[in-house]
Protein backbone atom coordinates (compact mmCIF):
# COMPACT_ATOMS: atom_id res chain seq x y z
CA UNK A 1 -21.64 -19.99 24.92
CA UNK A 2 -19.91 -22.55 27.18
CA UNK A 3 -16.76 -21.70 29.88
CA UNK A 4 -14.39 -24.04 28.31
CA UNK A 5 -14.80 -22.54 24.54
CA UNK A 6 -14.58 -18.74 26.17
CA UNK A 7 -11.17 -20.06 28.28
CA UNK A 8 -9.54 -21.59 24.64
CA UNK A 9 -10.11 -18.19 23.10
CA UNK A 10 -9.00 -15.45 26.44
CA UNK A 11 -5.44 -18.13 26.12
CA UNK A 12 -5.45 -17.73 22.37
CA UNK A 13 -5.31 -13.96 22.61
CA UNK A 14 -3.30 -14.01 25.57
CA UNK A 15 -0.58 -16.19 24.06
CA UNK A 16 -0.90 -13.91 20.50
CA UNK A 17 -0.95 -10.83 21.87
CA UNK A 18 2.60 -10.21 22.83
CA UNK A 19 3.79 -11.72 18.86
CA UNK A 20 1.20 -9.09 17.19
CA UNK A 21 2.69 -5.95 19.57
CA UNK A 22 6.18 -7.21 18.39
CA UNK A 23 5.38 -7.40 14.89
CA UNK A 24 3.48 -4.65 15.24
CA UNK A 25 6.78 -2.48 16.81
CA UNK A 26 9.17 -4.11 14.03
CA UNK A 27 6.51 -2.59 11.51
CA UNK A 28 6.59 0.70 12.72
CA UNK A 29 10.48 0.80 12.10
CA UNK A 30 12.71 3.36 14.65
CA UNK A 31 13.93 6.28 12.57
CA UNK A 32 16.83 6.78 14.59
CA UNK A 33 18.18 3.47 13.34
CA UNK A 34 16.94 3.76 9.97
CA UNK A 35 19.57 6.89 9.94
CA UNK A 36 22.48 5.04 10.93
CA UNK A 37 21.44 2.20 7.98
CA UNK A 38 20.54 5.24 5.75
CA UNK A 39 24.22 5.44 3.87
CA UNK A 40 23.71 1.74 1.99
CA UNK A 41 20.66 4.25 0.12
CA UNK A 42 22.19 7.44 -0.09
CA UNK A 43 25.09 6.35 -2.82
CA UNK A 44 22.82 6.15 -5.34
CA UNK A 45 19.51 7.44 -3.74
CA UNK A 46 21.34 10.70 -3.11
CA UNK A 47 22.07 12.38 0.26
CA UNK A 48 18.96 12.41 2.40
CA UNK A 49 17.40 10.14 -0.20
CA UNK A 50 16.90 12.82 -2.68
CA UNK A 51 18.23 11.74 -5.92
CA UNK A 52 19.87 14.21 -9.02
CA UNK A 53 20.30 11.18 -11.31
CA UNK A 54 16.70 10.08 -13.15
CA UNK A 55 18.06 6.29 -12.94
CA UNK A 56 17.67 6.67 -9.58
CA UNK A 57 14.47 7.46 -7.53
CA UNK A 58 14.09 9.90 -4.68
CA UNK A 59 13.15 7.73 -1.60
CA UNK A 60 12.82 11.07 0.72
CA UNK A 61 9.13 11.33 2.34
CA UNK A 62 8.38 7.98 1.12
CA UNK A 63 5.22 6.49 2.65
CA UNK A 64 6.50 3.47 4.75
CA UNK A 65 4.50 0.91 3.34
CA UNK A 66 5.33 1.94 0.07
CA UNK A 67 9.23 1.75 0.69
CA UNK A 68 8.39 -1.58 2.70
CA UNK A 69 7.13 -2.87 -0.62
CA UNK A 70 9.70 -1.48 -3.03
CA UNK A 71 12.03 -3.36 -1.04
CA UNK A 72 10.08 -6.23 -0.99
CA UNK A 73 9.91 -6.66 -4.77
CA UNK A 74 13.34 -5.79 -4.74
CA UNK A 75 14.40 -8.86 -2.85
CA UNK A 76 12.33 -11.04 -4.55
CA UNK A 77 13.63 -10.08 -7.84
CA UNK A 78 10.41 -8.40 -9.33
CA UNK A 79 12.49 -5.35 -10.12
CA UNK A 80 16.58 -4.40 -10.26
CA UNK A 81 18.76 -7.07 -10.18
CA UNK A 82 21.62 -5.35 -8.80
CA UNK A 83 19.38 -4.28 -5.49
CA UNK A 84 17.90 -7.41 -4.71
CA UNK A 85 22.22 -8.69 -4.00
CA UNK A 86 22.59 -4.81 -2.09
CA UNK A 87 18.91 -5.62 -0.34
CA UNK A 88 19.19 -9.29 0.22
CA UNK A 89 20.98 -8.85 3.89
CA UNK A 90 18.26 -6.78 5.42
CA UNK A 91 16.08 -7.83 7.37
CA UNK A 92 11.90 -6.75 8.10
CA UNK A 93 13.02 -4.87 11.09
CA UNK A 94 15.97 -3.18 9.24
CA UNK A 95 13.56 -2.63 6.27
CA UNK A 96 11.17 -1.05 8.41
CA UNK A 97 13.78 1.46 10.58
CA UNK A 98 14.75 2.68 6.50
CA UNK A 99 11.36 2.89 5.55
CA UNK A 100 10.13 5.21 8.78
CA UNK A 101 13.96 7.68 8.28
CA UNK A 102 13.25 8.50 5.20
CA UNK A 103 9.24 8.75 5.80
CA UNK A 104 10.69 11.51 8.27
CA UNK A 105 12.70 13.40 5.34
CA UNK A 106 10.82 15.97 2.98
């Protein structure tokens, strides 16, 4: 293995590594925030994200990358027309605090 192809790839993964620790931290989602988002669920989600009404699914102890998904289909349409206009102003980071709250909720 030469110097110069061993240099290209130490500055590859010196110049990605700070983008994958980002997008790693947005994926994780902070819990705290996801609480303060938490009331654009809870009307119809139910208080804590445990629904009474069958229309509408419990999102309490959700698996994060099963809410992250939900939500993605939801924006793109795939599912509930009326959620994709309520999800269409959050963002992945915002997705991802409501995804690890209600991960934290039984």
């Amino acid at each position: 293995m030469s110097i110069i192809p061993s240099a290209a790839l130490a500055l590859l993964l010196t110049l990605a590594a700070p983008a994958a620790l980002a997008e790693r931290a947005a994926a994780e989602g902070d819990p705290e925030r996801g609480a303060e988002l938490a009331s654009l669920c809870t009307g119809c989600h139910g208080q804590d994200g445990r629904s009474n009404i069958s229309r509408y699914p419990s999102i309490a102890g959700l698996d994060p990358e099963g809410f992250t998904a939900g939500m993605q289909a939801l924006q793109a349409g795939e599912r509930g027309h009326l959620l994709k206009r309520m999800t269409r102003s959050l963002g992945k980071q915002e997705i991802a605090d409501l995804a690890a709250y209600f991960a934290t909720l039984e």
